[in-house]
Protein backbone atom coordinates (compact mmCIF):
# COMPACT_ATOMS: atom_id res chain seq x y z
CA UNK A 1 -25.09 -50.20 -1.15
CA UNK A 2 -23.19 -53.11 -0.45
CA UNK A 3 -26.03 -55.62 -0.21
CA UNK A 4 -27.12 -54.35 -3.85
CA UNK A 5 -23.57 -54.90 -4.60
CA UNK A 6 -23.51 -58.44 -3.25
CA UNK A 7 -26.75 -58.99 -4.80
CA UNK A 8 -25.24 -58.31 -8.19
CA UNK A 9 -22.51 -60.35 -8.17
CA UNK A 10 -24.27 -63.40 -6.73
CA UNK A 11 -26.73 -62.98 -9.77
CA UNK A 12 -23.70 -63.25 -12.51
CA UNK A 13 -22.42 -65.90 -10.81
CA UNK A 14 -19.66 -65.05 -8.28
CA UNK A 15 -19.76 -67.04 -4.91
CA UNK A 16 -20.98 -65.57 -1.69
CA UNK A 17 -17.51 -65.33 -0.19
CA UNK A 18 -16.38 -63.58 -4.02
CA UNK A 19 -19.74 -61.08 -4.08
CA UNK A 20 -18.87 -60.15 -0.41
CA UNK A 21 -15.05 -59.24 -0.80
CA UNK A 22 -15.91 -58.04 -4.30
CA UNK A 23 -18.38 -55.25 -2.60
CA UNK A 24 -16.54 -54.74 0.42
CA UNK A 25 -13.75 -53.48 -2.43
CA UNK A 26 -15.94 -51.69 -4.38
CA UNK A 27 -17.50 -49.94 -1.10
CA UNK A 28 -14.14 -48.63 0.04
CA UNK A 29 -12.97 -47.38 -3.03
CA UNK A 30 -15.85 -45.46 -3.59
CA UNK A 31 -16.19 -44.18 0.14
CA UNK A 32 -12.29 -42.94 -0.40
CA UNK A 33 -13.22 -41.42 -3.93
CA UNK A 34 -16.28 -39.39 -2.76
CA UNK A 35 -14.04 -38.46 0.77
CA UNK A 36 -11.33 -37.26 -2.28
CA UNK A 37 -14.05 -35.55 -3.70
CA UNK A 38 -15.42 -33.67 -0.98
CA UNK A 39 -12.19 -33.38 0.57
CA UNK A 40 -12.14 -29.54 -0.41
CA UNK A 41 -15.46 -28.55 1.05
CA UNK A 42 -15.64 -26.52 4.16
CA UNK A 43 -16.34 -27.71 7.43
CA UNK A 44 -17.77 -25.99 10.02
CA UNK A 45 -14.64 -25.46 12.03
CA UNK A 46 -12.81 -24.42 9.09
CA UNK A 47 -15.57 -21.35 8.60
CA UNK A 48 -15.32 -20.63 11.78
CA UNK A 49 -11.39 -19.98 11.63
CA UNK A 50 -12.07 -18.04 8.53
CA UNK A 51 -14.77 -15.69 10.15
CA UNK A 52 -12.03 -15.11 13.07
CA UNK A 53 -9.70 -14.21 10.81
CA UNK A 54 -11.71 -11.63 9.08
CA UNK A 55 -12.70 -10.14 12.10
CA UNK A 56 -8.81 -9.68 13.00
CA UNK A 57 -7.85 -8.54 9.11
CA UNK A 58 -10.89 -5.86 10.22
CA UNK A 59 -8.90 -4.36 13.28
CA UNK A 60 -6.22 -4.81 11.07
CA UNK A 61 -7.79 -2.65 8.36
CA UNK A 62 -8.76 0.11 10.83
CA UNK A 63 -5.26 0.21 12.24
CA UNK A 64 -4.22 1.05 8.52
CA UNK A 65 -6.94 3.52 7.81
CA UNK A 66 -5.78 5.37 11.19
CA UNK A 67 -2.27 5.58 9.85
CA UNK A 68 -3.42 6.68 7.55
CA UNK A 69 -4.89 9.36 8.91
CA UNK A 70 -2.52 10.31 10.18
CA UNK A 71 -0.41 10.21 7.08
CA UNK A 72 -2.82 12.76 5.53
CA UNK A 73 -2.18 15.13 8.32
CA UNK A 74 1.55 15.16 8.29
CA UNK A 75 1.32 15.55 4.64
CA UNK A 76 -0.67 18.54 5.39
CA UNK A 77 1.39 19.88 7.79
CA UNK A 78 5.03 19.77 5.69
CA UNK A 79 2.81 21.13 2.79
CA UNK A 80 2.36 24.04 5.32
CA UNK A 81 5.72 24.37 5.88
CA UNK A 82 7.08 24.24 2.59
CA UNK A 83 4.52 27.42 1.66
CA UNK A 84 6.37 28.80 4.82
CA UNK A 85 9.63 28.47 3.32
CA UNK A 86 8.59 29.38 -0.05
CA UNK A 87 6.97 32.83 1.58
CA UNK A 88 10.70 33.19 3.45
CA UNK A 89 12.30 32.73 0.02
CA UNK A 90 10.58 35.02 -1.69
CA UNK A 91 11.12 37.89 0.96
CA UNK A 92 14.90 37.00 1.42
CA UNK A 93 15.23 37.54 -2.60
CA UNK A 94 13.47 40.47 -2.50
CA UNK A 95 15.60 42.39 0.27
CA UNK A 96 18.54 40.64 -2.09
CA UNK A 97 17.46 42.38 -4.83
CA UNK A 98 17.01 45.57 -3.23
CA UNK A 99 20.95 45.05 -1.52
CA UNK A 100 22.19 44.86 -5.04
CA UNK A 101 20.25 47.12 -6.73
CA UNK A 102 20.63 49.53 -3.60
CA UNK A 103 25.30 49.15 -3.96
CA UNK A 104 24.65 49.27 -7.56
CA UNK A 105 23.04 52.84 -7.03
CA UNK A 106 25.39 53.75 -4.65
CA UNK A 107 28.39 52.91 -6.34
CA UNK A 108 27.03 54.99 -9.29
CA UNK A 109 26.53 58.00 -7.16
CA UNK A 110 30.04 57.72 -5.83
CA UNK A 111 31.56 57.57 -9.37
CA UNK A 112 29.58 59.97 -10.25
CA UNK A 113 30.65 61.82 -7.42
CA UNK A 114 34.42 60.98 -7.82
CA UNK A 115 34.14 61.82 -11.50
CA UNK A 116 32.55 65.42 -11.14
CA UNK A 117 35.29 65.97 -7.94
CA UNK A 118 38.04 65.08 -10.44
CA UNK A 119 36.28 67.34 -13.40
CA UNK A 120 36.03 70.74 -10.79
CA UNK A 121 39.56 69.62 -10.02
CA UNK A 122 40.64 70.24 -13.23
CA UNK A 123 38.70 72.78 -14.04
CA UNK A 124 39.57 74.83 -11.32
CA UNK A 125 43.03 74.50 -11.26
């Protein structure tokens, strides 16, 4: 390249000392423009480093799918023990309900009681 260069510039008329520094220049700024250019290619090394860090973002990956996992599971047992809870609820309301409704009845009966007492009371004296 620089000989073609040289050649040039000899034929328009530069001197040999000129064409040489005047290709020389030319040379080096286009060796640093095409190292610019291909500055962001890959190298070998460089795809290397890559590849080892995908294998370690794999292991990485399987780490999180195992926590995953395991995730799941504990989700699966609290939902478990929630229906547990719920099943408790439901069975404390219920003998609730039947504690109420069972003084409600009783208290009735003993009014009731009380009131006929009070009526033969009355009535017999």
């Amino acid at each position: 390249m620089k000989l073609a260069l040289h050649k040039a510039l000899r034929k328009v008329g530069a001197t040999d000392e000129d064409a040489h520094e005047a290709a020389e220049s030319i040379d080096h700024a286009l060796d640093r423009r095409i190292d610019e250019k291909h500055r962001h290619f890959a190298t070998k090394s460089d795809i290397t480093a890559v590849q080892g860090e995908i294998v370690g973002l794999k292991g990485d990956i399987a780490n999180v799918k195992g926590e995953v996992a395991n995730l799941k599971g504990d989700i699966a047992n609290v939902k478990g023990e929630i229906a547990s809870v719920r099943g408790e609820m439901a069975h404390m309301k219920s003998e609730l309900i039947r504690w109420i409704v069972g003084g409600q009845l009783t208290t009735v009966a003993l009014m009731s009681s009380l009131v006929f007492a009070v009526a033969r009371m009355r009535g017999v004296a």
